[in-house]
C-alpha atoms as a PDB file:
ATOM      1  CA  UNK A   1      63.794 117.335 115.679  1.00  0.00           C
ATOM      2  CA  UNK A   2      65.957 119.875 114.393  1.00  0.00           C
ATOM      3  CA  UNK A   3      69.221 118.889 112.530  1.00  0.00           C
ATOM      4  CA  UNK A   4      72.529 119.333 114.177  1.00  0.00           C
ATOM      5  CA  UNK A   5      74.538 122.033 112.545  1.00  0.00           C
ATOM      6  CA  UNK A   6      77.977 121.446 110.414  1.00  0.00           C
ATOM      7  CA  UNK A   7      79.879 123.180 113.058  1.00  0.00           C
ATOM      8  CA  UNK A   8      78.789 120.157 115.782  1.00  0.00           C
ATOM      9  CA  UNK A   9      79.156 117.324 113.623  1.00  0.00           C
ATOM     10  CA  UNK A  10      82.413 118.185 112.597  1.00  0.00           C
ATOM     11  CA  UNK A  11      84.294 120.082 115.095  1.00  0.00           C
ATOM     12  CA  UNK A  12      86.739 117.102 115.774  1.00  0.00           C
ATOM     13  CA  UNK A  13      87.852 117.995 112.075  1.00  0.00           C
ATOM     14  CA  UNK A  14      87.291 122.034 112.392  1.00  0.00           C
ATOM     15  CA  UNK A  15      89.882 121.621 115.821  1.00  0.00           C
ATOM     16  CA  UNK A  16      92.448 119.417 113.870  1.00  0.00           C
ATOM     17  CA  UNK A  17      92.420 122.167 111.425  1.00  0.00           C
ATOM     18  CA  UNK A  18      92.950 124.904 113.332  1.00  0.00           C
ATOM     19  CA  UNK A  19      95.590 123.251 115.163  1.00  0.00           C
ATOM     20  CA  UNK A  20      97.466 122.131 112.179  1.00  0.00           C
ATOM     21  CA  UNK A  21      96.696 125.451 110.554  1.00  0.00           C
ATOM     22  CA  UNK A  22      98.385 127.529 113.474  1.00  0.00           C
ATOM     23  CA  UNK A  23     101.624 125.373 113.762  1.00  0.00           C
ATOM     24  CA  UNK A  24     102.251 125.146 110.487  1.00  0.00           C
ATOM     25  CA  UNK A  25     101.723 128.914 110.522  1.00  0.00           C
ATOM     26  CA  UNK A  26     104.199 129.229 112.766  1.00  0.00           C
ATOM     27  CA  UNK A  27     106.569 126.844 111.419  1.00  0.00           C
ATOM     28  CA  UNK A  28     106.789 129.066 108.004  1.00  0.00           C
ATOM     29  CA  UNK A  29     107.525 132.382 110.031  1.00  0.00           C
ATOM     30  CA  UNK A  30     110.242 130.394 111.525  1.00  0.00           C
ATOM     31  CA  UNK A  31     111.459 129.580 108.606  1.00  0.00           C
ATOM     32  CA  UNK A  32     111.379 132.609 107.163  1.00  0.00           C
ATOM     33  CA  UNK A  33     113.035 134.535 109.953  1.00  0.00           C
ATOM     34  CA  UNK A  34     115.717 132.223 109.937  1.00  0.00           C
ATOM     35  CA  UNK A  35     116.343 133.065 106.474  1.00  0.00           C
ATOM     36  CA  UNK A  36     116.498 136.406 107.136  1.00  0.00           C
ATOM     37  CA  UNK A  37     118.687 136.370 109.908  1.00  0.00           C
ATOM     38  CA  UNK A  38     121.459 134.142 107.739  1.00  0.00           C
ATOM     39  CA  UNK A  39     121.073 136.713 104.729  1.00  0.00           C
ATOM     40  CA  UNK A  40     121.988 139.529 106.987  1.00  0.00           C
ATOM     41  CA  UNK A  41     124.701 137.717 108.450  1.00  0.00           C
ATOM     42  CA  UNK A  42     125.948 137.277 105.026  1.00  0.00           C
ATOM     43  CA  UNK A  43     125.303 141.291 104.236  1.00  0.00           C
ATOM     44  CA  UNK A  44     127.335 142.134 107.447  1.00  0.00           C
ATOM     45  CA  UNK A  45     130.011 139.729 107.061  1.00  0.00           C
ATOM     46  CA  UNK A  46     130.555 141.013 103.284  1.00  0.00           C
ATOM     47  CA  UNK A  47     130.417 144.684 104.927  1.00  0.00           C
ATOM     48  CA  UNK A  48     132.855 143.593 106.975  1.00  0.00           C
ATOM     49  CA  UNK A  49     135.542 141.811 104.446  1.00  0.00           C
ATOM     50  CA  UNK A  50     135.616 145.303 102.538  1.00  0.00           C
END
């Protein structure tokens, strides 16, 4: 009988991954487009006060 491969013993793990993988993907673009959008605020409120 031939063994199963890695892929189907473990693809509980290999999907927990990729789902943890993704969000916290996601959760660092967040992040960094919310820094962005306070650092122009800053820029454009500085523009602004000269």
């Amino acid at each position: 009988m031939k063994k199963p491969s890695w892929l189907r013993k473990n693809w509980l793990w290999v999907a927990g991954a990729a789902f943890v993988g993704i969000h916290f993907g996601t959760w660092l673009m967040q992040q960094a487009m919310k820094s962005s959008a306070r650092s122009e605020k800053v820029i454009q409120k500085r523009s602004l006060d000269e």
